[in-house]
C-alpha atoms as a PDB file:
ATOM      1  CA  UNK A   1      80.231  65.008  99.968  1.00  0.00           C
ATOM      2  CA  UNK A   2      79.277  62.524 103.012  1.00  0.00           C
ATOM      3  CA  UNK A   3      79.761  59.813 100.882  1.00  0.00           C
ATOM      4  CA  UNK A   4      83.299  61.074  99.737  1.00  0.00           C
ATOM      5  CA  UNK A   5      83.982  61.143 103.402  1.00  0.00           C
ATOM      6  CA  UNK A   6      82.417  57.989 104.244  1.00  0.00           C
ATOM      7  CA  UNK A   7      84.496  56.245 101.477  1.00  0.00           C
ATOM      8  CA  UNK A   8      87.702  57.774 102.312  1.00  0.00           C
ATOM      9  CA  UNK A   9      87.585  56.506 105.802  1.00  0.00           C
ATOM     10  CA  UNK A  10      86.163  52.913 105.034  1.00  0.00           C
ATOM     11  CA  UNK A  11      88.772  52.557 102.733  1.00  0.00           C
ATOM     12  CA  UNK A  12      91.827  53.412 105.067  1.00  0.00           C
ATOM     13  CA  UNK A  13      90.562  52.131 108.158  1.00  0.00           C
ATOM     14  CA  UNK A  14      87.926  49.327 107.596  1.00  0.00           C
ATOM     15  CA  UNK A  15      88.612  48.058 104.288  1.00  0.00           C
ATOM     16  CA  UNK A  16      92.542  48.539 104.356  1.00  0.00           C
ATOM     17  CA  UNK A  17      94.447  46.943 101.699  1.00  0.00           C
ATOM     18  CA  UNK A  18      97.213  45.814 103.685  1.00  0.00           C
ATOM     19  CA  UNK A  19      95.570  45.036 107.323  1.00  0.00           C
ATOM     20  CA  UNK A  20      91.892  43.801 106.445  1.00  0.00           C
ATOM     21  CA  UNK A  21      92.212  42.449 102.588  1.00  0.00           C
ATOM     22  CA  UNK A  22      96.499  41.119 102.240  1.00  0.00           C
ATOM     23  CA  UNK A  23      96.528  43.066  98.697  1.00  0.00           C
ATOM     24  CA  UNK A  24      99.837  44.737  99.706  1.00  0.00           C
ATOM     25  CA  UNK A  25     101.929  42.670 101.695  1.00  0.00           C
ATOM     26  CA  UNK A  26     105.017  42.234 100.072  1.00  0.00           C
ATOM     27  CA  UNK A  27     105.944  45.710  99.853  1.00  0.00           C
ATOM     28  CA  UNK A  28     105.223  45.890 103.527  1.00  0.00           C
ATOM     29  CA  UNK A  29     107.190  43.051 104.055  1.00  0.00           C
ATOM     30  CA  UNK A  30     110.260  44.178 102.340  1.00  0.00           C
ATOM     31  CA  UNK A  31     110.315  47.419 104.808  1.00  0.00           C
ATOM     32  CA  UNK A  32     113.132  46.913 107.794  1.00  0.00           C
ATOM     33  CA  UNK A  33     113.831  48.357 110.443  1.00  0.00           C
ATOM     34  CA  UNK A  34     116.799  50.054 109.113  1.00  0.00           C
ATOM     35  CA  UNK A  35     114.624  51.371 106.731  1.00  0.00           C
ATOM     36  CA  UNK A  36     114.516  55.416 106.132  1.00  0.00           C
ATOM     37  CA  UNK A  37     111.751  57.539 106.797  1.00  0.00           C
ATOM     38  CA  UNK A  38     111.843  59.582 103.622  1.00  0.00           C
ATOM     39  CA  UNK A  39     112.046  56.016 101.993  1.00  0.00           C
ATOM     40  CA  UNK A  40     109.499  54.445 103.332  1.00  0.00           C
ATOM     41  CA  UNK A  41     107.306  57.762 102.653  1.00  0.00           C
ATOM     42  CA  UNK A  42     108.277  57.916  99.142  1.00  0.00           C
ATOM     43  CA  UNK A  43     106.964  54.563  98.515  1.00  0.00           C
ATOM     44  CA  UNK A  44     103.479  55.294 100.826  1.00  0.00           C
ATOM     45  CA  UNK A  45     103.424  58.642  98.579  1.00  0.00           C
ATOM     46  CA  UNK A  46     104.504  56.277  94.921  1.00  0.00           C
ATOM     47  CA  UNK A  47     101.888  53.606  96.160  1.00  0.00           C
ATOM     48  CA  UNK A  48      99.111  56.558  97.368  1.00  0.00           C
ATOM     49  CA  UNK A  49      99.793  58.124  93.748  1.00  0.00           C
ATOM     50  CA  UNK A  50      99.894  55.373  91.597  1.00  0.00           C
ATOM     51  CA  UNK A  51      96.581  54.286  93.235  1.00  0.00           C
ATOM     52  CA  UNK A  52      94.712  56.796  92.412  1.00  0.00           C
ATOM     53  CA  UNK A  53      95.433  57.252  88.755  1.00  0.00           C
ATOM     54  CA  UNK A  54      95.467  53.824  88.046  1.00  0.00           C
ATOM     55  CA  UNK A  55      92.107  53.239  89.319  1.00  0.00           C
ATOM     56  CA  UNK A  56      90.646  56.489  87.403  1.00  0.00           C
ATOM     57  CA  UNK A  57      91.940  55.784  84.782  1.00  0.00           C
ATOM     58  CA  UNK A  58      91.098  51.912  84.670  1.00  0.00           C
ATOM     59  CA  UNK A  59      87.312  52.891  85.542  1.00  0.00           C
ATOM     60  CA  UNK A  60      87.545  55.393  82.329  1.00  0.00           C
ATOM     61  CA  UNK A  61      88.692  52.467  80.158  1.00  0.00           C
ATOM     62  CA  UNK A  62      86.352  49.693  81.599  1.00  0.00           C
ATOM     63  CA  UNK A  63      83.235  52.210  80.941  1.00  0.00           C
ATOM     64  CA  UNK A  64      83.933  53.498  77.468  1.00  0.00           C
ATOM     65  CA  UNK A  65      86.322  50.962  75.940  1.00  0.00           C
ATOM     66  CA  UNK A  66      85.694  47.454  77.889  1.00  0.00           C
ATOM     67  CA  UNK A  67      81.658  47.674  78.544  1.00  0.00           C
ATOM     68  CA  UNK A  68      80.604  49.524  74.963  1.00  0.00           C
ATOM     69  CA  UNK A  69      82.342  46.477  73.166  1.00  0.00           C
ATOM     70  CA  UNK A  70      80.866  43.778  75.782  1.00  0.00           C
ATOM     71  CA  UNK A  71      84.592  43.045  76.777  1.00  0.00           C
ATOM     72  CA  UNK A  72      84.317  42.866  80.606  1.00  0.00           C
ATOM     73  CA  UNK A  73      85.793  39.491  80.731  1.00  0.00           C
ATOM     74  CA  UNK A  74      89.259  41.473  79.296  1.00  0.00           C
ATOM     75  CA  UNK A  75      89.519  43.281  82.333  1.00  0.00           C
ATOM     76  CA  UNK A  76      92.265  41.637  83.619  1.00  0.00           C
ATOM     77  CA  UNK A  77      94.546  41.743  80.584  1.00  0.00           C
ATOM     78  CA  UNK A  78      94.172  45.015  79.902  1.00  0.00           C
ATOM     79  CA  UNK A  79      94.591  46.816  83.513  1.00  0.00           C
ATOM     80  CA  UNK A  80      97.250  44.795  84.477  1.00  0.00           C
ATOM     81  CA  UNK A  81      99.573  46.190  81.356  1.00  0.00           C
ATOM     82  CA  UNK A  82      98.425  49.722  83.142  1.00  0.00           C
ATOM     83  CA  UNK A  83      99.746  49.367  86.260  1.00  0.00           C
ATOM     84  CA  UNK A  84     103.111  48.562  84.764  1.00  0.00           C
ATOM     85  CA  UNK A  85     103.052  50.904  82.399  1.00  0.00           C
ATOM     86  CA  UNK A  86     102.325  54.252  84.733  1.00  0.00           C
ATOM     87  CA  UNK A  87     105.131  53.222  87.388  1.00  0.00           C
ATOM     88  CA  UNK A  88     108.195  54.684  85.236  1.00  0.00           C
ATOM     89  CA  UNK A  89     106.640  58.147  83.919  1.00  0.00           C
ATOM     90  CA  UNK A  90     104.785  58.329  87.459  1.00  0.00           C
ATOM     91  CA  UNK A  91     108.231  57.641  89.218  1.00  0.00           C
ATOM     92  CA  UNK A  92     110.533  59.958  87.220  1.00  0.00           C
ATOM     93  CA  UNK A  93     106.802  62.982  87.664  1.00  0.00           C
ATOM     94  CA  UNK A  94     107.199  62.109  91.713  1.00  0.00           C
ATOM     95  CA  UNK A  95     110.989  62.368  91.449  1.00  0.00           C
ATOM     96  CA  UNK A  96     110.916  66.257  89.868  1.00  0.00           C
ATOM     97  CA  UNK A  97     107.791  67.360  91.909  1.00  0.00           C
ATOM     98  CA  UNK A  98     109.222  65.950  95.478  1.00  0.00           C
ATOM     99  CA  UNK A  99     113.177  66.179  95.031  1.00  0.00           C
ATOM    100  CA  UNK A 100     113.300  65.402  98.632  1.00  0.00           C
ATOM    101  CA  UNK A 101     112.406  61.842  98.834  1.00  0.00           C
ATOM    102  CA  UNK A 102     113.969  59.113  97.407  1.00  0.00           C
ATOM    103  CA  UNK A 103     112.340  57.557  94.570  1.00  0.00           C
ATOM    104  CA  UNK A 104     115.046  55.443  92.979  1.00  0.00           C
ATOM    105  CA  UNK A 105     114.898  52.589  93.390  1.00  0.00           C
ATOM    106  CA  UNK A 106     111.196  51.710  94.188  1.00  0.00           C
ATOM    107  CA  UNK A 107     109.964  50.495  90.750  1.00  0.00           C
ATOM    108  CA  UNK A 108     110.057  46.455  91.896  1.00  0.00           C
ATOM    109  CA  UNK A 109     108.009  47.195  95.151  1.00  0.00           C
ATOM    110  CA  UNK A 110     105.947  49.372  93.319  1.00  0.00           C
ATOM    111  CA  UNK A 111     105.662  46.313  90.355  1.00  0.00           C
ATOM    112  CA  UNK A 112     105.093  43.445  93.207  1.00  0.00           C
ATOM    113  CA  UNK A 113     102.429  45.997  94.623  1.00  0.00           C
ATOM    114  CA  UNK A 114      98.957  43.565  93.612  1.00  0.00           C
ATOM    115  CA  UNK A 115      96.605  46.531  95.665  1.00  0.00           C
ATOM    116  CA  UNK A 116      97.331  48.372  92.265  1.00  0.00           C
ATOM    117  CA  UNK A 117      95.560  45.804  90.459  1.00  0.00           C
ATOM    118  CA  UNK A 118      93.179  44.065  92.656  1.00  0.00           C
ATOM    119  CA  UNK A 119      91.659  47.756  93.722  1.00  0.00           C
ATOM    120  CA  UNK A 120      91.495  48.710  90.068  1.00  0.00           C
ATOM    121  CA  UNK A 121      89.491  45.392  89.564  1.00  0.00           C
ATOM    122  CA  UNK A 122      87.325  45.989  92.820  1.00  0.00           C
ATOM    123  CA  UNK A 123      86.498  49.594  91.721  1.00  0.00           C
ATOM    124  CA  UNK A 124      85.256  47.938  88.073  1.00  0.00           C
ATOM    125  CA  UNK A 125      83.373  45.199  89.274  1.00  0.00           C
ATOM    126  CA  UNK A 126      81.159  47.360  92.524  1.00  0.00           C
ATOM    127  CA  UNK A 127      80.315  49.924  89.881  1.00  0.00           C
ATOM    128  CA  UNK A 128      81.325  52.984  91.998  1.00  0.00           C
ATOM    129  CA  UNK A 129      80.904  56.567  90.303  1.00  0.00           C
ATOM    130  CA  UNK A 130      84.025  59.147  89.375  1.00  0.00           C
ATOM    131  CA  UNK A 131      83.671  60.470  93.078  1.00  0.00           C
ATOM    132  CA  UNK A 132      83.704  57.249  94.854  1.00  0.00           C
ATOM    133  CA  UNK A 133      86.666  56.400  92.534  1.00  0.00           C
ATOM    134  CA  UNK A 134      88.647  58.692  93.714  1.00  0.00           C
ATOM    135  CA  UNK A 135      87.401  58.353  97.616  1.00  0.00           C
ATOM    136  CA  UNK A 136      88.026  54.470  97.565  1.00  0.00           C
ATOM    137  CA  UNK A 137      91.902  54.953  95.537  1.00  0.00           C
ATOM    138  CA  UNK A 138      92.427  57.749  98.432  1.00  0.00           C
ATOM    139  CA  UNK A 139      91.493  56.351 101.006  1.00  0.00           C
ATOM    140  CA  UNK A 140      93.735  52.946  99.890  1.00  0.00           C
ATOM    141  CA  UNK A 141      96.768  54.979  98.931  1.00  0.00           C
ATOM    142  CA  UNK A 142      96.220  56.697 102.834  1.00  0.00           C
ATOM    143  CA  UNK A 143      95.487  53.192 104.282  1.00  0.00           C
ATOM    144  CA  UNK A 144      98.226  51.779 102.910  1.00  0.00           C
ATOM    145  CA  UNK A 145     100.909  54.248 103.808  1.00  0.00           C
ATOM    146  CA  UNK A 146      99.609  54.309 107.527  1.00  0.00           C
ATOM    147  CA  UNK A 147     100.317  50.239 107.626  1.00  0.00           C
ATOM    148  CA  UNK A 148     103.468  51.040 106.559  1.00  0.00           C
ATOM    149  CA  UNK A 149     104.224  53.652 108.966  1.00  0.00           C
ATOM    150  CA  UNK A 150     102.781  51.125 111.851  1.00  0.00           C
ATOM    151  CA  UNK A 151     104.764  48.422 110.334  1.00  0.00           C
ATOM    152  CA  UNK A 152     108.520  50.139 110.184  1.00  0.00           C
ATOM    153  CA  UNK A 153     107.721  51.748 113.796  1.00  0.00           C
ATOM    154  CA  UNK A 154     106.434  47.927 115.006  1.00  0.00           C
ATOM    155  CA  UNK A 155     109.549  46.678 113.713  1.00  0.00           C
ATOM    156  CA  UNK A 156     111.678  49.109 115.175  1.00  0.00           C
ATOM    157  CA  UNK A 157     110.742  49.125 118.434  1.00  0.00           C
ATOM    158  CA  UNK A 158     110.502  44.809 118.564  1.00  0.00           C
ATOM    159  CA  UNK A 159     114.380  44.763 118.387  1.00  0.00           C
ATOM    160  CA  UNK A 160     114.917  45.317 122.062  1.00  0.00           C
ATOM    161  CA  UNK A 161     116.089  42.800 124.615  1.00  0.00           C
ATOM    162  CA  UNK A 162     111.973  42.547 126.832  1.00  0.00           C
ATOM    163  CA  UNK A 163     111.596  40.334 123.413  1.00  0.00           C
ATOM    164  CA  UNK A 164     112.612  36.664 124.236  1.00  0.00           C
ATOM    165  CA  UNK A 165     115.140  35.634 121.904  1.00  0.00           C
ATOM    166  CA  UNK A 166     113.001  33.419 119.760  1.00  0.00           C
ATOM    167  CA  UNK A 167     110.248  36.231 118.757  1.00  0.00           C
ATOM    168  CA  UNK A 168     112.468  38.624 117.891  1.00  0.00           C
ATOM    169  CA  UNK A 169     112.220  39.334 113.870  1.00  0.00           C
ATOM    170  CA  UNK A 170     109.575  37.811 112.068  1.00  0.00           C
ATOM    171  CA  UNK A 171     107.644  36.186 115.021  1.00  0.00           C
ATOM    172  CA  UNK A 172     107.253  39.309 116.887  1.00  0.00           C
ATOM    173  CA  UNK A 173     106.477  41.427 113.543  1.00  0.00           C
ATOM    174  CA  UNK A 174     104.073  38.794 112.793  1.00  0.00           C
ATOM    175  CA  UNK A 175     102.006  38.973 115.645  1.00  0.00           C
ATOM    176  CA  UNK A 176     102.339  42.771 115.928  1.00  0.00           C
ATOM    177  CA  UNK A 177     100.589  42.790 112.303  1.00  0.00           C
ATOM    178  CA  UNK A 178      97.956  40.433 113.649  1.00  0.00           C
ATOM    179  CA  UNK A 179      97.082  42.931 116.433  1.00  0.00           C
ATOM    180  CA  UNK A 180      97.382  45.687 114.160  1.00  0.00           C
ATOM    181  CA  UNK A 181      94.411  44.184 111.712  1.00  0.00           C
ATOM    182  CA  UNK A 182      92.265  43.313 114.896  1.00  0.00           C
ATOM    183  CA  UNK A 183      92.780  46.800 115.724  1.00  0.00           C
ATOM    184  CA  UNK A 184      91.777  48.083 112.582  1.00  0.00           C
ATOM    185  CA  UNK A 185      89.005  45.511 112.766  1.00  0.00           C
ATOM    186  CA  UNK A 186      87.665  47.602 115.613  1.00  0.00           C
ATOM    187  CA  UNK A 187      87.072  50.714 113.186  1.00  0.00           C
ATOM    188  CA  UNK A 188      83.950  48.583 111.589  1.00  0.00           C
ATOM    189  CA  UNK A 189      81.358  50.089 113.869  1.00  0.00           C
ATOM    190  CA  UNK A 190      82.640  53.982 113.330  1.00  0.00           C
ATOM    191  CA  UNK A 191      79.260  54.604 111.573  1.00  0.00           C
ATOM    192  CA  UNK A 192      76.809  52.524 112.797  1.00  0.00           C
ATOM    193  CA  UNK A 193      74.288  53.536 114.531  1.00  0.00           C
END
């Protein structure tokens, strides 16, 4: 169970997808800071979802369809047609189970999302086991909802008139999400000794 733990945390905090590896900046990006709250947690909550079954079920169909048949070099081709697939039924599932949050509307962030794809690939290629599956797709989903909380409330509160004219916007948002990954950077000794 310590390693479920260990792996949850490493991958939202250390290894994040969005601060520490650039896997899922555009739909980062594409947040503004007019953006609404239940929005922007009904894509963390789409993205956090999507996540984990894609990368469970990816794992299930490298080990007993891709490996058996010595077609590891397919990986690619064939998880990439998964991610797209699962957005629409996972969407419209989301939609019925959490009426509250706005889900129309998300599939081409959720499409543009390459943390889908490149996590599915990373949990393939280190080998991990059902449980650190799961921790690692967690973990990622959580990781990558908190950057986009830190991102819509850095962009929000940048839009104020301390900010000299010419780093409001993009400058200011860009450096913000520099600080933010040297923050996160500063997670990497949690459980060292």
């Amino acid at each position: 169970m310590s390693e479920f733990i260990l792996a949850l945390i490493s991958a939202a905090l250390i290894n994040n997808l969005v601060l520490h590896q650039g896997l899922a900046i555009d739909p980062v990006l594409n947040v503004s800071k007019d953006c609404d709250r239940r929005r922007l947690h009904a894509l963390g909550l789409a993205t956090l979802t999507l996540l984990v079954v894609t990368c469970n079920l990816g794992r299930l169909i490298y080990l007993y369809a891709l490996h058996p048949l010595q077609l590891e070099y397919l990986r690619l081709f064939v998880f990439l047609p998964l991610c797209v697939v699962l957005i629409e039924p996972l969407l419209g599932l989301l939609s019925r189970a959490v009426p509250t949050l706005p889900f129309n509307g998300l599939m081409p962030l959720l499409l543009s999302n390459v943390a889908v794809l490149g996590l599915t690939l990373q949990v393939t290629e280190g080998g991990y086991g059902a449980l650190q599956t799961l921790a690692w797709s967690l973990g990622a989903g959580l990781g990558f909802w908190l950057a986009l909380g830190l991102f819509a409330d850095l962009l929000e509160r940048s839009d104020n008139e301390a900010i000299a004219e010419s780093f409001r916007g993009w400058p200011i948002a860009l450096i913000g999400a520099g600080v933010m990954a040297l923050a996160f950077l500063g997670f990497n000794g949690l459980f060292t000794s």
